[in-house]
Protein backbone atom coordinates (compact mmCIF):
# COMPACT_ATOMS: atom_id res chain seq x y z
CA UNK A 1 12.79 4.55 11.24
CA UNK A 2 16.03 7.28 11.65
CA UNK A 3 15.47 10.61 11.64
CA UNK A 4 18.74 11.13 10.32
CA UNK A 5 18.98 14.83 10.26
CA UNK A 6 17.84 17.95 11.69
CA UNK A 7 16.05 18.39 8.82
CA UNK A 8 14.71 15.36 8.19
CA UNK A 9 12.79 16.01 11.61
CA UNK A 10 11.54 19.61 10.63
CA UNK A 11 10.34 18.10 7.30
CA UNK A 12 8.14 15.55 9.08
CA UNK A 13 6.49 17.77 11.67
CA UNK A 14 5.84 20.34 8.98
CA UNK A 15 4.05 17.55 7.17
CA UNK A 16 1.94 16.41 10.31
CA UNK A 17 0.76 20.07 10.67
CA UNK A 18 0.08 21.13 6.51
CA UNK A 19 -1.63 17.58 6.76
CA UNK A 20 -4.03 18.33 10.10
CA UNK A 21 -4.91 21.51 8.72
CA UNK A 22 -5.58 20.64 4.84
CA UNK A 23 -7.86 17.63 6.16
CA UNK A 24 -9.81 19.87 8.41
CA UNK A 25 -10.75 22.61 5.21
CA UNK A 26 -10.80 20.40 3.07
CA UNK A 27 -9.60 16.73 3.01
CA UNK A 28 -6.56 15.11 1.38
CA UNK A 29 -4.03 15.71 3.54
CA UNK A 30 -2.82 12.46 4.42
CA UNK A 31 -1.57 12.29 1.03
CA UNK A 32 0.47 15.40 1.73
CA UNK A 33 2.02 12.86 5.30
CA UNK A 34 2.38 9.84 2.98
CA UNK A 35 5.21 10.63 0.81
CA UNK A 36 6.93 12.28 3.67
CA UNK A 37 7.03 9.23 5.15
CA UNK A 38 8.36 7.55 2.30
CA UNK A 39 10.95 10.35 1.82
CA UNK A 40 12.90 9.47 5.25
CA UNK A 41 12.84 5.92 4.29
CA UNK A 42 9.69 4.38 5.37
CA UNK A 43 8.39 0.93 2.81
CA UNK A 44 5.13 1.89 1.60
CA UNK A 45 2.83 -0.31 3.69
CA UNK A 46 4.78 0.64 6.60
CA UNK A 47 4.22 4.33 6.01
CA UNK A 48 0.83 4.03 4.85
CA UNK A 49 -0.26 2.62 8.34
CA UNK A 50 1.46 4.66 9.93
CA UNK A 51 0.00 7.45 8.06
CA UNK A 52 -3.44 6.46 8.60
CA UNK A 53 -2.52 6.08 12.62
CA UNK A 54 -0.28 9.43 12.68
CA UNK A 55 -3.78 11.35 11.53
CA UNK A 56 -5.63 10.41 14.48
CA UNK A 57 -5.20 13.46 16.78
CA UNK A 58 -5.33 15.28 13.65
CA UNK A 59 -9.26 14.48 13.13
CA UNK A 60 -10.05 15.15 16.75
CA UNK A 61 -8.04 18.69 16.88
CA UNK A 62 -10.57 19.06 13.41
CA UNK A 63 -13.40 18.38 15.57
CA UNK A 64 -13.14 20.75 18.10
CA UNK A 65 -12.44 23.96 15.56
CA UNK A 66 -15.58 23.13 13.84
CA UNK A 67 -17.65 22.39 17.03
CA UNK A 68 -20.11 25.11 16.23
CA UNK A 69 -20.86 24.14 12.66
CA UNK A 70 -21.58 20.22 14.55
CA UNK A 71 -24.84 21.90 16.22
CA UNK A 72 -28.15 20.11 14.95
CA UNK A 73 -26.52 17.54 13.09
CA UNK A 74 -26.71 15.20 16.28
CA UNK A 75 -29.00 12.72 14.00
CA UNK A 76 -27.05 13.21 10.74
CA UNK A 77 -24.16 12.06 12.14
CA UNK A 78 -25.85 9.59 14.47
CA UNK A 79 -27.42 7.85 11.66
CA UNK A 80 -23.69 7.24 9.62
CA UNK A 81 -21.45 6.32 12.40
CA UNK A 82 -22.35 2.96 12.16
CA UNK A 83 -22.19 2.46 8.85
CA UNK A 84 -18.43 4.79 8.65
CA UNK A 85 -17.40 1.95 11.94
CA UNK A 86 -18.35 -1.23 9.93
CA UNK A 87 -17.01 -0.07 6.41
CA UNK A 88 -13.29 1.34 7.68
CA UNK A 89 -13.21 -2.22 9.58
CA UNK A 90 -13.73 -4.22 5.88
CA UNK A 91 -11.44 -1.51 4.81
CA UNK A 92 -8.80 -1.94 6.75
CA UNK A 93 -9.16 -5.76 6.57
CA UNK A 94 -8.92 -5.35 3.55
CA UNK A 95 -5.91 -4.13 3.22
CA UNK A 96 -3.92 -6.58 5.89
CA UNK A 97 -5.03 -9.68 3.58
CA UNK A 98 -4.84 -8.05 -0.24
CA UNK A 99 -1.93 -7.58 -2.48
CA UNK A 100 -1.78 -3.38 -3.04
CA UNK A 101 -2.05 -3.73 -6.71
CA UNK A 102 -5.65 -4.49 -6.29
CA UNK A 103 -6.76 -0.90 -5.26
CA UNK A 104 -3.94 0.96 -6.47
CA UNK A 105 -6.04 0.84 -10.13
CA UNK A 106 -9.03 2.26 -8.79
CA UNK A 107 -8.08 4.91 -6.03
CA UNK A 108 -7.15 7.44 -8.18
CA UNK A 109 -10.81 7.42 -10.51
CA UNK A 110 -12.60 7.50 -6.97
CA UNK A 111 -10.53 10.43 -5.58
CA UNK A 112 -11.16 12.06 -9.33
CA UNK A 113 -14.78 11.28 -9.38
CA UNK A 114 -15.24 12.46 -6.29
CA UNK A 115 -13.74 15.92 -6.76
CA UNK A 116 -15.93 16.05 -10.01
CA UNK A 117 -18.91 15.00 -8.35
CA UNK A 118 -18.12 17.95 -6.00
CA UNK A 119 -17.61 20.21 -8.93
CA UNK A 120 -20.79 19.90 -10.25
CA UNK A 121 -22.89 19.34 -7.25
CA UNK A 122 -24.84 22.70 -7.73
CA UNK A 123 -26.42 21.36 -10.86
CA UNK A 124 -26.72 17.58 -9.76
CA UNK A 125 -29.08 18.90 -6.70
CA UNK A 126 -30.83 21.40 -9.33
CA UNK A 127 -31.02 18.40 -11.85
CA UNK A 128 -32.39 15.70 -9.46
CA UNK A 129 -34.57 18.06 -7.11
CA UNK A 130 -33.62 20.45 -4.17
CA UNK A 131 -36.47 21.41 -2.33
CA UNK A 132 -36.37 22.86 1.49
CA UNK A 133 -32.79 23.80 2.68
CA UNK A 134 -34.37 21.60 5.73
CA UNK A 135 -35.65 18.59 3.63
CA UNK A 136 -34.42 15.36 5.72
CA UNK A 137 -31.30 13.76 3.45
CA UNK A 138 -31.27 11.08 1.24
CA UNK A 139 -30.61 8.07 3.95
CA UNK A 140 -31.18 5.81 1.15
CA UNK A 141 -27.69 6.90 -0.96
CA UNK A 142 -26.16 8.24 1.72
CA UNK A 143 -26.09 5.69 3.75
CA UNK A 144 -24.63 2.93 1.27
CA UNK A 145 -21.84 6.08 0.09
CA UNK A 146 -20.56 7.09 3.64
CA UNK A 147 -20.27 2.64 4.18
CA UNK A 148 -18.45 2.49 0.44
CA UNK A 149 -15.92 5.93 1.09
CA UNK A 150 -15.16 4.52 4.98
CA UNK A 151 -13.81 1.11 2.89
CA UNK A 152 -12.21 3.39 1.10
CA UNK A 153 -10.48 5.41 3.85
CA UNK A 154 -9.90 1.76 5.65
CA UNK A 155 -7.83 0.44 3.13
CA UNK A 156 -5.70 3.57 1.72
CA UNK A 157 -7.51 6.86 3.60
CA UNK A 158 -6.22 10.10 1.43
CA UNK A 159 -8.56 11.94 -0.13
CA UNK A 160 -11.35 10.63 2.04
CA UNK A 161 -12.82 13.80 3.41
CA UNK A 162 -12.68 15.04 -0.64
CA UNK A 163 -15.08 11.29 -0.81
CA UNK A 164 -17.22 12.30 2.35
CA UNK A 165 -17.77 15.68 1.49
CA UNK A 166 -18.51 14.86 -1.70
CA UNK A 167 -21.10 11.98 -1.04
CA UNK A 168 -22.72 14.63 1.97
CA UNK A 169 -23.22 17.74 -0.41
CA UNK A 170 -24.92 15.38 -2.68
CA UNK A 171 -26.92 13.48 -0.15
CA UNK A 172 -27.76 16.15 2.85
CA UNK A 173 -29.57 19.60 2.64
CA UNK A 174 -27.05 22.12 4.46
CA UNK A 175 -24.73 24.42 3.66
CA UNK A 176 -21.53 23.24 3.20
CA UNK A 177 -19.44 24.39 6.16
CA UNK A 178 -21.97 22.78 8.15
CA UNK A 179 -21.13 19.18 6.02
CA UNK A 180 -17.52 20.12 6.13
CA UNK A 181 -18.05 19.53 10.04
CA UNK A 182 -19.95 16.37 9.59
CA UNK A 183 -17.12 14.88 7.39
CA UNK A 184 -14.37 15.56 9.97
CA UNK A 185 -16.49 13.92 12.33
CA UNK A 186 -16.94 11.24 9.84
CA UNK A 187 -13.07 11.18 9.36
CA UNK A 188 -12.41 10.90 13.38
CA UNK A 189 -14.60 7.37 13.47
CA UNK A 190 -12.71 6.23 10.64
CA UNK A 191 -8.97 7.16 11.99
CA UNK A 192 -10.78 5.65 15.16
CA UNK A 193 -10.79 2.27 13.61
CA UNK A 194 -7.86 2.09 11.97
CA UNK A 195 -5.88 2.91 14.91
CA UNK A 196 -7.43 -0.03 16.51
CA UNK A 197 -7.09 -2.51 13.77
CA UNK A 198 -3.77 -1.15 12.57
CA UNK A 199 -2.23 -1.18 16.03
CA UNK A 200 -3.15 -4.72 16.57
CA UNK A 201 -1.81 -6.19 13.20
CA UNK A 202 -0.59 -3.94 11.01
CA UNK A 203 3.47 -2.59 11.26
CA UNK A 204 2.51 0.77 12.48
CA UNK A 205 6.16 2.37 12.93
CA UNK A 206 5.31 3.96 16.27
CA UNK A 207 8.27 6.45 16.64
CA UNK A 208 6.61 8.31 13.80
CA UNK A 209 3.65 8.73 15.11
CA UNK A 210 4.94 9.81 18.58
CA UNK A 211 6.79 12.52 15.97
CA UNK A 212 4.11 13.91 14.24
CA UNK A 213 0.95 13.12 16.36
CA UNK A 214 1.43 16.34 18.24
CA UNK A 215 1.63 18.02 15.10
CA UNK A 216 -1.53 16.99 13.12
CA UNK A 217 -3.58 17.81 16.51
CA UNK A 218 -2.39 21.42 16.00
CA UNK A 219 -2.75 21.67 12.55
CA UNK A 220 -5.86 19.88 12.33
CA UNK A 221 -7.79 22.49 14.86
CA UNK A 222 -6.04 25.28 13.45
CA UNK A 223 -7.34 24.20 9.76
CA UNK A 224 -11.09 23.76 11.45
CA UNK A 225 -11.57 27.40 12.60
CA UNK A 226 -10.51 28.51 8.80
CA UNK A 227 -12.31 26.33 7.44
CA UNK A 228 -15.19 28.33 9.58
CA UNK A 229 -13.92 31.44 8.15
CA UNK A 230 -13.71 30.28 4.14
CA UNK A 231 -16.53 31.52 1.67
CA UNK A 232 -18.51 28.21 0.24
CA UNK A 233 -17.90 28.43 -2.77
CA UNK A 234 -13.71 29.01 -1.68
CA UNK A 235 -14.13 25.77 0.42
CA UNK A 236 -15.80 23.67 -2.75
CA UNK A 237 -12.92 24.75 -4.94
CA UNK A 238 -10.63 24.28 -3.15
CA UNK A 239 -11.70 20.89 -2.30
CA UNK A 240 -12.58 20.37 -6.29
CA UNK A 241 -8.45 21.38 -6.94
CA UNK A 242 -6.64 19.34 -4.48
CA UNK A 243 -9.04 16.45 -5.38
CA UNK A 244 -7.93 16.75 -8.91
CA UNK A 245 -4.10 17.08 -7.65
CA UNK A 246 -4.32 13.80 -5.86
CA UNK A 247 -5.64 11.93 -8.18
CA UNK A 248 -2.90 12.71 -10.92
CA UNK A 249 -0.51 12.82 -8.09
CA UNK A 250 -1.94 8.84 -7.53
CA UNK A 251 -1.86 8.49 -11.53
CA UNK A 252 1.75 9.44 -11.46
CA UNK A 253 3.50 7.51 -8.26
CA UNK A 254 5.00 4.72 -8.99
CA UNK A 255 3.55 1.62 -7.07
């Protein structure tokens, strides 16, 4: 990759940081990093592993703004990691051995369905039974949804915290700042894996990460401590809008 311009180089850390932050409130914002990369010149599998690699720090700077909101969900998130490590690693296998056509038909209904689902979570948990804000979740579904959205996040990653958060408000009794917290943690084990897998085989174009790295780390704690801040029903929307905005953003791009 040349950064052929002064520009060109403000355009991509801007990117990095919008992207940190808009993961941590609300997810999605690797899709904001991906056509960045493409804009200075990167092929798409090239910049969509190095996408998925660039968000690392961003996660982890996630992670520490919304420390607070992580306290007593030590068995919550205990009791997905394993499942989020095994389904990013089919995920990103995936994606090494598969022509891109194959999930470029179906990533934009799951990003859609899972703003929707989102949307109308209120009335889904009145509708199927909410009983004590302290009820233990639904391992059953949740389980199974946090190993189908890390395959997800594996193979193609934006819009996975809009998936996580989506599949945890349905599945887990807690407010959702607290699950907002969960799903960045959720996110971090998934970058985790990728970097691994993509860093071993995949044509990670390292210069841009060394870029923008920096930059997601910043944005992404900076986005956690709003995300504190936001009113619920702010967060949901505005997870439910830019949900919606990828999807006909994916819809729209050619492949």
């Amino acid at each position: 990759m040349a950064v052929h311009s002064p520009g060109q180089l403000v355009f991509l850390l801007l990117a990095g940081l919008v992207s940190g932050a808009v993961n941590a409130v609300a997810g999605g914002g690797s899709l904001l990093l991906f056509p960045a990369l493409l804009a200075v010149g990167l092929p798409p599998l090239v910049a969509n592993v190095t996408n998925s690699v660039a968000q690392w720090p961003g996660y982890l700077g996630s992670v520490f703004g919304v420390r607070r909101e992580l306290a007593g969900q030590r068995a919550r998130i205990l009791g997905t990691v394993a499942v989020a490590v095994l389904g990013s690693g089919v995920g990103c296998a995936l994606l090494l051995v598969l022509p891109g056509s194959v999930f470029n038909a179906v990533v934009p209904v799951l990003v859609l369905l899972a703003a929707l689902v989102l949307a109308l979570a209120p009335w889904i948990k009145r509708w199927i039974g909410n009983p004590d804000p302290d009820a233990p979740d639904r391992r059953a579904v949740l389980l199974p949804s946090i190993f189908g959205a890390a395959v997800y996040g594996g193979y193609f990653g934006g819009a996975l915290g809009v998936i996580l958060i989506s599949v945890l408000s349905l599945c887990a009794h807690d407010r959702l700042v607290r699950l907002n917290a969960a799903k960045v943690v959720l996110s971090l084990i998934v970058a985790t894996v990728t970097v691994v897998i993509f860093g071993i085989g995949a044509p990670v174009q390292w210069l841009a990460v060394l870029l923008i790295a920096p930059t997601t780390l910043i944005g992404g704690y900076l986005g956690g401590r709003l995300a504190r801040l936001l009113p619920e029903a702010v967060l949901r929307w505005s997870v439910v809008v830019l949900g919606i905005a990828v999807a006909v953003y994916l819809w729209l791009k050619p492949h």
